[in-house]
C-alpha atoms as a PDB file:
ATOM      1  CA  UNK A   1      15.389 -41.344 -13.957  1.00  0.00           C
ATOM      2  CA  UNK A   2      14.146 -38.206 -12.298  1.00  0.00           C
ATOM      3  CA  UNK A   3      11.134 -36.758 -13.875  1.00  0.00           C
ATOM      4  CA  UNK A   4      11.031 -33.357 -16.138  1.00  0.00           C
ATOM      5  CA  UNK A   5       9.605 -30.502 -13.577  1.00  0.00           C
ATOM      6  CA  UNK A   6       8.013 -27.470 -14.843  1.00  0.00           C
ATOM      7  CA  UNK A   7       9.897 -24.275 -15.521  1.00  0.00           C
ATOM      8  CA  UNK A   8      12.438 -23.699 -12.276  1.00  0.00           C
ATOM      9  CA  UNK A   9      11.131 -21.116  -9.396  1.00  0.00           C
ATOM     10  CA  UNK A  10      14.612 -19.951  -9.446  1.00  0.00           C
ATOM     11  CA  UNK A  11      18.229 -19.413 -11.412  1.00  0.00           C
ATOM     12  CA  UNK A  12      20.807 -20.330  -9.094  1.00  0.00           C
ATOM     13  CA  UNK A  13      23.145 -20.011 -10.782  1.00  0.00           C
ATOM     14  CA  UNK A  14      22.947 -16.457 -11.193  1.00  0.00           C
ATOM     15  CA  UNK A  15      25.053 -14.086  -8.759  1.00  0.00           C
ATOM     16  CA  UNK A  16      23.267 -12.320  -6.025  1.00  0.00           C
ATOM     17  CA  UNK A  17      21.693  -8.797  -7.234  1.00  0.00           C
ATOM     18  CA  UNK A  18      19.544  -6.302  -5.353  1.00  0.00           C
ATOM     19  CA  UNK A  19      17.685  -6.470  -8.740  1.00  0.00           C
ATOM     20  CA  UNK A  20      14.928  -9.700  -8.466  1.00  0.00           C
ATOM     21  CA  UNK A  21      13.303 -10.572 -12.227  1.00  0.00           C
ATOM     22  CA  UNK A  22      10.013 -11.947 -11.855  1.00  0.00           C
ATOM     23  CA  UNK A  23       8.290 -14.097 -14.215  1.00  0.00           C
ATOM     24  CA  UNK A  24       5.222 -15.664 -15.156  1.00  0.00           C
ATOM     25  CA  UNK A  25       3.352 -12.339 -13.540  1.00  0.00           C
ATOM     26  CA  UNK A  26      -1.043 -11.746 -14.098  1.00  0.00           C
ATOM     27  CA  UNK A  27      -1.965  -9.487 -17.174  1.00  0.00           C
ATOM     28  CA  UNK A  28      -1.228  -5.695 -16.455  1.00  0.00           C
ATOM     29  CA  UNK A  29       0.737  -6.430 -13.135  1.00  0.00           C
ATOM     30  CA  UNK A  30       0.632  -3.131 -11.337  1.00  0.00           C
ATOM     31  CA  UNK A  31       3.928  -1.322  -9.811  1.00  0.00           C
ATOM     32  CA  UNK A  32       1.642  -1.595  -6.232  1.00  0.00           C
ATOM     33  CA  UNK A  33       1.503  -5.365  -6.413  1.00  0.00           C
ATOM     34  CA  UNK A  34       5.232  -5.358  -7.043  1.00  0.00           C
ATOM     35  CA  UNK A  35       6.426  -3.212  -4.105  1.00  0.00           C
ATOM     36  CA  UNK A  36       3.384  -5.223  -2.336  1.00  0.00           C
ATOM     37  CA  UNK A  37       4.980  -8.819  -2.766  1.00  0.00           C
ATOM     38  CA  UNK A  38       8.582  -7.610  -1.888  1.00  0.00           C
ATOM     39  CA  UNK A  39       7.443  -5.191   0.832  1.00  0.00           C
ATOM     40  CA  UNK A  40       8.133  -8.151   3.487  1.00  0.00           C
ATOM     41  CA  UNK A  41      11.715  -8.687   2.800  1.00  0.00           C
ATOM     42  CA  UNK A  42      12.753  -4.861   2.674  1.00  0.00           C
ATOM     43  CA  UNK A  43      12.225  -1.399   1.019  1.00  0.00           C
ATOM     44  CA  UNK A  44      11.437  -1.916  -2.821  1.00  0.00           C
ATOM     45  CA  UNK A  45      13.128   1.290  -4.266  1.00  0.00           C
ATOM     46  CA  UNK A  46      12.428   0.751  -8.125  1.00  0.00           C
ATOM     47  CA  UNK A  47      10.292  -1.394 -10.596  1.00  0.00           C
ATOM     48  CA  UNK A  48      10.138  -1.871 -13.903  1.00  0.00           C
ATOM     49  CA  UNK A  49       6.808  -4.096 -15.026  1.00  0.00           C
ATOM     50  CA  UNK A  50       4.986  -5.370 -17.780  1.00  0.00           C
ATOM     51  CA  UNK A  51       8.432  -6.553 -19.637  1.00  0.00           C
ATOM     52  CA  UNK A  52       8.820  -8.823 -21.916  1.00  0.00           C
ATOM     53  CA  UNK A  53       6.846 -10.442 -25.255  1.00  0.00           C
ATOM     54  CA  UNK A  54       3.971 -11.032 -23.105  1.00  0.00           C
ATOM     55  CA  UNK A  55       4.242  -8.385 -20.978  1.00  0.00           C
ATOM     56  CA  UNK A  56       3.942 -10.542 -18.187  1.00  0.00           C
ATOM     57  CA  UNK A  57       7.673 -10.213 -16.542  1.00  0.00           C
ATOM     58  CA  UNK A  58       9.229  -7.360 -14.048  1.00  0.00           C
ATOM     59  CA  UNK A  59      12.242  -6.474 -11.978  1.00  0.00           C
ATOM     60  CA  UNK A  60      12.295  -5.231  -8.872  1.00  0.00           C
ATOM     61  CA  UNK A  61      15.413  -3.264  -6.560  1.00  0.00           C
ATOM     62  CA  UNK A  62      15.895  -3.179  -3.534  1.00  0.00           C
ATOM     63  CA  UNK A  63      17.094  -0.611  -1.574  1.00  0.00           C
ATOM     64  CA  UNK A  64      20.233  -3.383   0.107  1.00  0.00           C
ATOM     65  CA  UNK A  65      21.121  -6.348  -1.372  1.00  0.00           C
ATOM     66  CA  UNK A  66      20.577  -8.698   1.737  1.00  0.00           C
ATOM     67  CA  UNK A  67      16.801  -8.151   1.357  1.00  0.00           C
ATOM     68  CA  UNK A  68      17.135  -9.641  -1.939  1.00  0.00           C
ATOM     69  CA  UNK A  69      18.546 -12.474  -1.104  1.00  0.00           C
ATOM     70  CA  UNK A  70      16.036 -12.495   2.000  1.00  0.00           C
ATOM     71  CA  UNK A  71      13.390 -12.707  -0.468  1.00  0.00           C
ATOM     72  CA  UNK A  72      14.882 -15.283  -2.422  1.00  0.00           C
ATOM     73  CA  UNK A  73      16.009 -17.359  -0.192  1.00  0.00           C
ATOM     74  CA  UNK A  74      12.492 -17.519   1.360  1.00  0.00           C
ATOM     75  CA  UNK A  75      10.971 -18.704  -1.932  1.00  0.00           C
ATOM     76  CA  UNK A  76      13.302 -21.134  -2.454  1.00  0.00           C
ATOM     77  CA  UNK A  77      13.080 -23.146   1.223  1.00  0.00           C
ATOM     78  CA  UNK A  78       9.137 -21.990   1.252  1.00  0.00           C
ATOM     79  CA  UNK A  79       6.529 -24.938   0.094  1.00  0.00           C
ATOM     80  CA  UNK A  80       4.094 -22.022  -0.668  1.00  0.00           C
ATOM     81  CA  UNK A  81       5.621 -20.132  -4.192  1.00  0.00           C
ATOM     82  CA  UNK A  82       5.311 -16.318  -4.494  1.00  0.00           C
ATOM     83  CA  UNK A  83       1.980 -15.551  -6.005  1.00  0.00           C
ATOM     84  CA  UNK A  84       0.081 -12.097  -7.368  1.00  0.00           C
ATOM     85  CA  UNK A  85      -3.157 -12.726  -7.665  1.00  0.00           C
ATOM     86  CA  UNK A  86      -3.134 -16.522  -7.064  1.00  0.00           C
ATOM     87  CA  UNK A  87      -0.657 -16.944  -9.381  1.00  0.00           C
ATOM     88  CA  UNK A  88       2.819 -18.432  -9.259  1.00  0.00           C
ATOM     89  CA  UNK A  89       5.623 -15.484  -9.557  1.00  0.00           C
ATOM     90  CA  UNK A  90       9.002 -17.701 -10.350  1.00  0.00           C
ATOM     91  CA  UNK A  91      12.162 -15.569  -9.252  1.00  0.00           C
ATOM     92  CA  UNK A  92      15.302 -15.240  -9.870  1.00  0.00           C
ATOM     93  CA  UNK A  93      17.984 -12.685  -9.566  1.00  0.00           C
ATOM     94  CA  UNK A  94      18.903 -10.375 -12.400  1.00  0.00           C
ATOM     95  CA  UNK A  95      22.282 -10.286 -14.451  1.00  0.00           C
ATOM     96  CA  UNK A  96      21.865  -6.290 -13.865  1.00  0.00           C
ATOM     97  CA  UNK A  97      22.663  -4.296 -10.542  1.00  0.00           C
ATOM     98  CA  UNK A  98      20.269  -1.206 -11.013  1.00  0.00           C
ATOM     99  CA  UNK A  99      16.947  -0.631 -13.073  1.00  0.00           C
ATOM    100  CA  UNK A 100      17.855   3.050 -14.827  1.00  0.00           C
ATOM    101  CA  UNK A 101      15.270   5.549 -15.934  1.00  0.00           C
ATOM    102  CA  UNK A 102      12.556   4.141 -14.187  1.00  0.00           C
ATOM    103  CA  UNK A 103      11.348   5.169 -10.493  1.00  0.00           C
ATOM    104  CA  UNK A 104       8.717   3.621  -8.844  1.00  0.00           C
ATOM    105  CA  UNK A 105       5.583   4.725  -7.806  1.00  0.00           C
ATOM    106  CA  UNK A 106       6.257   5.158  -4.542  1.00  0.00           C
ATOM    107  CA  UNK A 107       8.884   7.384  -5.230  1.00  0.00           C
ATOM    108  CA  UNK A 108       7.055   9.342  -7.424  1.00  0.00           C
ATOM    109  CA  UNK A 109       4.808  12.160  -5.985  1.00  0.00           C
ATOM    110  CA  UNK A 110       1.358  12.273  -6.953  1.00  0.00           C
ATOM    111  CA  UNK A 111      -2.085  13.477  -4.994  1.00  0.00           C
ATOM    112  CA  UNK A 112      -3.065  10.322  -3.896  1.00  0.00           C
ATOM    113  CA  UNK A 113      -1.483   8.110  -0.908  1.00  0.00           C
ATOM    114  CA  UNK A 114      -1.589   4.986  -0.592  1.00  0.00           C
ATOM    115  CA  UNK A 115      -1.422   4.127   3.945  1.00  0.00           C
ATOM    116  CA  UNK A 116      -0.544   0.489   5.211  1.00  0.00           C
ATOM    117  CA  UNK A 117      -1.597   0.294   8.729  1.00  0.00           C
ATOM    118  CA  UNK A 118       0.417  -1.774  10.689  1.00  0.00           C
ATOM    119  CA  UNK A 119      -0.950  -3.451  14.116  1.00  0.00           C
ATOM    120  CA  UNK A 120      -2.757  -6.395  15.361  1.00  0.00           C
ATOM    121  CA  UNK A 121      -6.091  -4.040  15.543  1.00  0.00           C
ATOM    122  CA  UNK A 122      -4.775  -1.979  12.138  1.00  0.00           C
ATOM    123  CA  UNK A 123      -8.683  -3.344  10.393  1.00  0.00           C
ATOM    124  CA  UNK A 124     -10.484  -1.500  13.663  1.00  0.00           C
ATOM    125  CA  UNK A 125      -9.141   1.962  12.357  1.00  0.00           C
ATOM    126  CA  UNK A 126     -12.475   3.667  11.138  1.00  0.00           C
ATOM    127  CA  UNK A 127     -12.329   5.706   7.807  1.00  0.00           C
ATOM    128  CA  UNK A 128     -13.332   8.667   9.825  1.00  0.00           C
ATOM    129  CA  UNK A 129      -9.803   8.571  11.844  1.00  0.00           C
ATOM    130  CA  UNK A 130      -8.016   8.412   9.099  1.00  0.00           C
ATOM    131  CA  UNK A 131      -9.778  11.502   7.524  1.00  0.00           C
ATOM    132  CA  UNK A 132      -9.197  13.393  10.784  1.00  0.00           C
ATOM    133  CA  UNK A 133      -5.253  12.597  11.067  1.00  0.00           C
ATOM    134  CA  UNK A 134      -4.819  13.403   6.824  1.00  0.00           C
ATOM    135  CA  UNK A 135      -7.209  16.130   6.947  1.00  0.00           C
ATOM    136  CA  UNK A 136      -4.838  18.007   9.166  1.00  0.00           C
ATOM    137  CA  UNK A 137      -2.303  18.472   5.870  1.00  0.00           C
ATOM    138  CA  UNK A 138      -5.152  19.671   3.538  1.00  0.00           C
ATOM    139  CA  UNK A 139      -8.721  19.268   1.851  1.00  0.00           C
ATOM    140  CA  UNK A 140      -9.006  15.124   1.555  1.00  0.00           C
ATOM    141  CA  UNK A 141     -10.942  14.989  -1.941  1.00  0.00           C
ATOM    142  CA  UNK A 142     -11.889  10.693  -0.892  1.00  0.00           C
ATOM    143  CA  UNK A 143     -11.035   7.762   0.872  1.00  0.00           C
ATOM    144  CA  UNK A 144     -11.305   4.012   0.227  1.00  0.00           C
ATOM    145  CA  UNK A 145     -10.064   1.075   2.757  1.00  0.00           C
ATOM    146  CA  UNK A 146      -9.628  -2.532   2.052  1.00  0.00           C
ATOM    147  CA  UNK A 147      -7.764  -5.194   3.069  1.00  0.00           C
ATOM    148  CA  UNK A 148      -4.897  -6.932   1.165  1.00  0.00           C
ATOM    149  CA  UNK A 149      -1.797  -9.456   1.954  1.00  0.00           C
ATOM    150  CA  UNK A 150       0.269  -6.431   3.358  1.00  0.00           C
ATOM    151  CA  UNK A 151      -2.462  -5.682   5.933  1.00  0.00           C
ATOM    152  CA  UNK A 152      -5.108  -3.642   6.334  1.00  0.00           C
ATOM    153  CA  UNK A 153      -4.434  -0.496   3.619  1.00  0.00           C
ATOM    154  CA  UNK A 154      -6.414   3.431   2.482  1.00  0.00           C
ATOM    155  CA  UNK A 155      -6.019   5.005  -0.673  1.00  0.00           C
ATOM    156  CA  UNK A 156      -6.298   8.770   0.685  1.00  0.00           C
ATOM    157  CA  UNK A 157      -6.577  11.145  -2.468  1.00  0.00           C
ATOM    158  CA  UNK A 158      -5.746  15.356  -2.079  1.00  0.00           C
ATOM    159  CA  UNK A 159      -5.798  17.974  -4.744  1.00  0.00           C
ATOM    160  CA  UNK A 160      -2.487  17.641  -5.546  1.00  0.00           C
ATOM    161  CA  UNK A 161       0.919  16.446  -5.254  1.00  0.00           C
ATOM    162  CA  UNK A 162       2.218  19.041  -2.549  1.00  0.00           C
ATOM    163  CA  UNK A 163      -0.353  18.295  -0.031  1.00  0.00           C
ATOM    164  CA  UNK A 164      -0.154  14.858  -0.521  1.00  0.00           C
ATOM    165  CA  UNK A 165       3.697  15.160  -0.095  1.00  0.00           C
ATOM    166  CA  UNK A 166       3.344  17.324   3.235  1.00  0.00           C
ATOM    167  CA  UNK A 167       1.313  14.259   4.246  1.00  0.00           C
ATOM    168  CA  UNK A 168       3.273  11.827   3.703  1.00  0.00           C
ATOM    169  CA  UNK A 169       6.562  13.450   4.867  1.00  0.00           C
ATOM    170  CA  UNK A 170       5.181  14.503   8.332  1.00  0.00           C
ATOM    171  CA  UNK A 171       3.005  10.457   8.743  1.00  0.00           C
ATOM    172  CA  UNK A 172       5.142   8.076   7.853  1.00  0.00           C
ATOM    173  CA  UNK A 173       6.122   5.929   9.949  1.00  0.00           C
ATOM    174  CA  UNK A 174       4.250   7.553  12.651  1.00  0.00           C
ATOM    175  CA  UNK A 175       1.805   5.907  14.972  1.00  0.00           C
ATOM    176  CA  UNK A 176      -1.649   7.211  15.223  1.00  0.00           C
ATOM    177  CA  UNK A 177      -2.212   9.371  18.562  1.00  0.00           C
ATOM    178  CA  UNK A 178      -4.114   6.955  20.968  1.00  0.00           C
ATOM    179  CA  UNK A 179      -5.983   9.522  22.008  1.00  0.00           C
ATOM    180  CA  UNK A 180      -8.180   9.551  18.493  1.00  0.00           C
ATOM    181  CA  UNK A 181      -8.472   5.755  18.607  1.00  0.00           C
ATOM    182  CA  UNK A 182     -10.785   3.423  20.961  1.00  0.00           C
ATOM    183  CA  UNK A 183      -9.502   2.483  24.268  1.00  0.00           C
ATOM    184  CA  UNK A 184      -9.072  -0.947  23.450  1.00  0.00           C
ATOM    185  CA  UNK A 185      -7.074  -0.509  20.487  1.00  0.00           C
ATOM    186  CA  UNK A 186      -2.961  -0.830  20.212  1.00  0.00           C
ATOM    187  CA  UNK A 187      -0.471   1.091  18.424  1.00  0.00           C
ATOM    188  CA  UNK A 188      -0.909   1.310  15.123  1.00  0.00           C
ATOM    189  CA  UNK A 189       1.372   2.748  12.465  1.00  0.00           C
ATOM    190  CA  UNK A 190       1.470   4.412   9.222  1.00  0.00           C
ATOM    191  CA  UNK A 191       3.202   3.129   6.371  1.00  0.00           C
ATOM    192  CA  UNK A 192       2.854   5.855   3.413  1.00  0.00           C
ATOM    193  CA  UNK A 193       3.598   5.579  -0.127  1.00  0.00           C
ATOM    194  CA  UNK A 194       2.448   7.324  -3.305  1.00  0.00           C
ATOM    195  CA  UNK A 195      -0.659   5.343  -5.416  1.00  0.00           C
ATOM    196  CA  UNK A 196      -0.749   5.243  -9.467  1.00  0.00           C
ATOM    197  CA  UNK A 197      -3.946   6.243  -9.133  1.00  0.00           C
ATOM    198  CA  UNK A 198      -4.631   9.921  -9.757  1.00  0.00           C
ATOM    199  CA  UNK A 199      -8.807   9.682  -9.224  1.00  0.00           C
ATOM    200  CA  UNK A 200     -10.432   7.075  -6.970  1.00  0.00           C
ATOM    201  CA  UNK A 201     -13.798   5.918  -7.937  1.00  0.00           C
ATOM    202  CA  UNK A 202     -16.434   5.866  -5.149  1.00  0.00           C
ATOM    203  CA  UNK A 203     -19.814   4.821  -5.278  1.00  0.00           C
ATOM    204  CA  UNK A 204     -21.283   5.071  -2.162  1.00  0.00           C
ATOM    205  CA  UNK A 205     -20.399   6.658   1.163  1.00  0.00           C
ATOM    206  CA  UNK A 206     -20.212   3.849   3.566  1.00  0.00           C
ATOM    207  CA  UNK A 207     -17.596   2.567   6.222  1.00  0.00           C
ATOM    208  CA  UNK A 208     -15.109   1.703   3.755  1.00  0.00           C
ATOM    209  CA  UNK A 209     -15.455   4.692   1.571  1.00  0.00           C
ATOM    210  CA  UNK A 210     -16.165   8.281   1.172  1.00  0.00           C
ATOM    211  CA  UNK A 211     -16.301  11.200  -1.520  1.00  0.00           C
ATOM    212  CA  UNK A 212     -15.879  14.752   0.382  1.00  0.00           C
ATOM    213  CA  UNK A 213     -16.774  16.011  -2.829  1.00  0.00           C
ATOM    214  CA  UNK A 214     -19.953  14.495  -3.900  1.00  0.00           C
ATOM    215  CA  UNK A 215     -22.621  15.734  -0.855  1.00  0.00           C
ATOM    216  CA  UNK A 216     -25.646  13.779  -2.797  1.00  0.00           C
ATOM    217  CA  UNK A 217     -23.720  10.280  -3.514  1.00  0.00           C
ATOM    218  CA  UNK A 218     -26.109   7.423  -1.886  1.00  0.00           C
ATOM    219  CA  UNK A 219     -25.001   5.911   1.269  1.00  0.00           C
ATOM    220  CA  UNK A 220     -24.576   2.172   1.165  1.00  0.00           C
ATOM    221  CA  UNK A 221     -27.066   0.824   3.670  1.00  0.00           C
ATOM    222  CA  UNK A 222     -24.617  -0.901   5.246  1.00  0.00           C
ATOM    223  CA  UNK A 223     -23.047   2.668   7.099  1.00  0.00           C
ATOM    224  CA  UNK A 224     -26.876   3.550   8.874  1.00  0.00           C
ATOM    225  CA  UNK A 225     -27.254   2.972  12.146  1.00  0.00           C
ATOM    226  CA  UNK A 226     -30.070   1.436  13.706  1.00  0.00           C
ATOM    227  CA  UNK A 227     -31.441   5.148  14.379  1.00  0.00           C
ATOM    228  CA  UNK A 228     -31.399   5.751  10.534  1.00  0.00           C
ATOM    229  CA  UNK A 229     -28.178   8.007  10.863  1.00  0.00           C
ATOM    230  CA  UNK A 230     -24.935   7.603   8.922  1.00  0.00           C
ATOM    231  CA  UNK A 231     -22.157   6.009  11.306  1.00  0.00           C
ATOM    232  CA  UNK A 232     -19.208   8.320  11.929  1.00  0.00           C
ATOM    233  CA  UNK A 233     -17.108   8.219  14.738  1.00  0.00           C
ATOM    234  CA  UNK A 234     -17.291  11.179  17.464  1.00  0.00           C
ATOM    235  CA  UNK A 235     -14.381  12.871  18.708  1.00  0.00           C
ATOM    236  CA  UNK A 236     -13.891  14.908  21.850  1.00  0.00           C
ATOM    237  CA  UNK A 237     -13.184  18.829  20.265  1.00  0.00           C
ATOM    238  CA  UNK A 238     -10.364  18.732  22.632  1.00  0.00           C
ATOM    239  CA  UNK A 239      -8.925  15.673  20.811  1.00  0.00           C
ATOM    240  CA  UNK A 240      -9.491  17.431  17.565  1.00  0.00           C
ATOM    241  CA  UNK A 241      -7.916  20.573  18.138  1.00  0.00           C
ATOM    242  CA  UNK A 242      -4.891  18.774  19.966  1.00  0.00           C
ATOM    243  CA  UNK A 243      -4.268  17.002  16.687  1.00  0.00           C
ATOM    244  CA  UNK A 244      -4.455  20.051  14.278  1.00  0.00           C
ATOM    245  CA  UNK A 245      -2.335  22.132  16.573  1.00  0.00           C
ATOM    246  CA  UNK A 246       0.605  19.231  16.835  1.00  0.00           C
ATOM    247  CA  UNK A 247       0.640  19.346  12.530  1.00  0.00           C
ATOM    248  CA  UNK A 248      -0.497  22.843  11.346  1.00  0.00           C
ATOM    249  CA  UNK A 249       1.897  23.332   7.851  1.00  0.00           C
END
């Protein structure tokens, strides 16, 4: 007599849909982590989160339905489960075609970016290349880089909507010139989408983050050199002035 298992990873059952329902989701699951965990298997186009009695299920579409099925049928030959936050996500595909009156994020402007750098040496990108290239669109109000499942990722925040818009239309999906990166380093592409976040808290200025607002914030010990200077990363004027020329708006 076979055993009782705990509650299925997937309805079978269920006819294909580019709409995914996701159960069993952390507390306050953000629309990020949702386009984050279907971001392998294909453009997530529309979420809908924090569902249900406990607030702990959410759909996802897709932009085609084969990268629904892609993800599913991952999941379902994969020993390791689909997991936010270390826990199990159990999917299944939904008995509707299209979530209605309720675009994602990452269609929906707002003033701060959030950049996926793609490339083997993506974590080698310094904070201070990444100001350079978005500081060609407008004033960059802060910066923050860390490093998740999808790779190696910035929040980039501007004063507003437009500029970050201008940004993203005119970066993503565009390498970073090799001529502002290290010799050594590959290609190493942008992936742009807009953040929930309207105001990103920094602390300190170090190599992982910065506030071009806030000249007397500490700097985290970790960003001075042995010389007692703050690390930044110099740039040949030539380079510089190539770069603002090729995106003036």
């Amino acid at each position: 007599m076979s055993s009782v298992s705990s509650q299925p990873q997937f309805r079978l059952t269920q006819p294909p849909s580019k709409v995914l329902h996701l159960r069993n989701l952390p507390w306050e699951c953000t629309e990020e982590e949702l386009v984050e965990l279907g971001k392998p298997f294909g453009k997530v186009v529309n979420t809908k989160c924090n569902v249900g009695p406990n607030r702990n299920q959410a759909f996802i579409e897709f932009s085609d339905l084969n990268q629904a099925i892609a993800m599913i049928s991952y999941y379902a030959s994969s020993s390791e489960p689909a997991q936010v936050r270390g826990k199990t996500v159990y999917l299944q595909y939904s008995n509707r075609q299209e979530i209605v009156n309720n675009k994602t994020t990452a269609d929906v402007g707002g003033n701060v970016l959030l950049v996926t750098i793609e490339g083997a040496d993506a974590r080698l990108v310094s904070i201070d290349v990444l100001h350079l290239v978005f500081s060609a669109f407008g004033f960059v109000h802060k910066i923050t880089t860390f490093e998740k499942t999808a790779g190696f990722q910035a929040l980039v925040q501007f004063s507003d909507a437009e500029t970050a818009s201008s940004a993203k239309n005119a970066l993503d999906g565009r390498n970073i010139p090799s001529y502002l990166l290290p010799e050594h380093l590959g290609p190493c592409t942008l992936r742009i989408t807009y953040s929930a976040h309207t105001d990103l808290s920094v602390k300190f200025q170090s190599h992982r983050s910065r506030d071009y607002t806030n000249a007397n914030l500490p700097v985290a010990p970790s960003a001075i050199d042995a010389n007692g200077m703050v690390r930044h990363c110099k740039f040949h004027l030539t380079h510089y002035k190539k770069w603002q020329s090729a995106n003036s708006i």
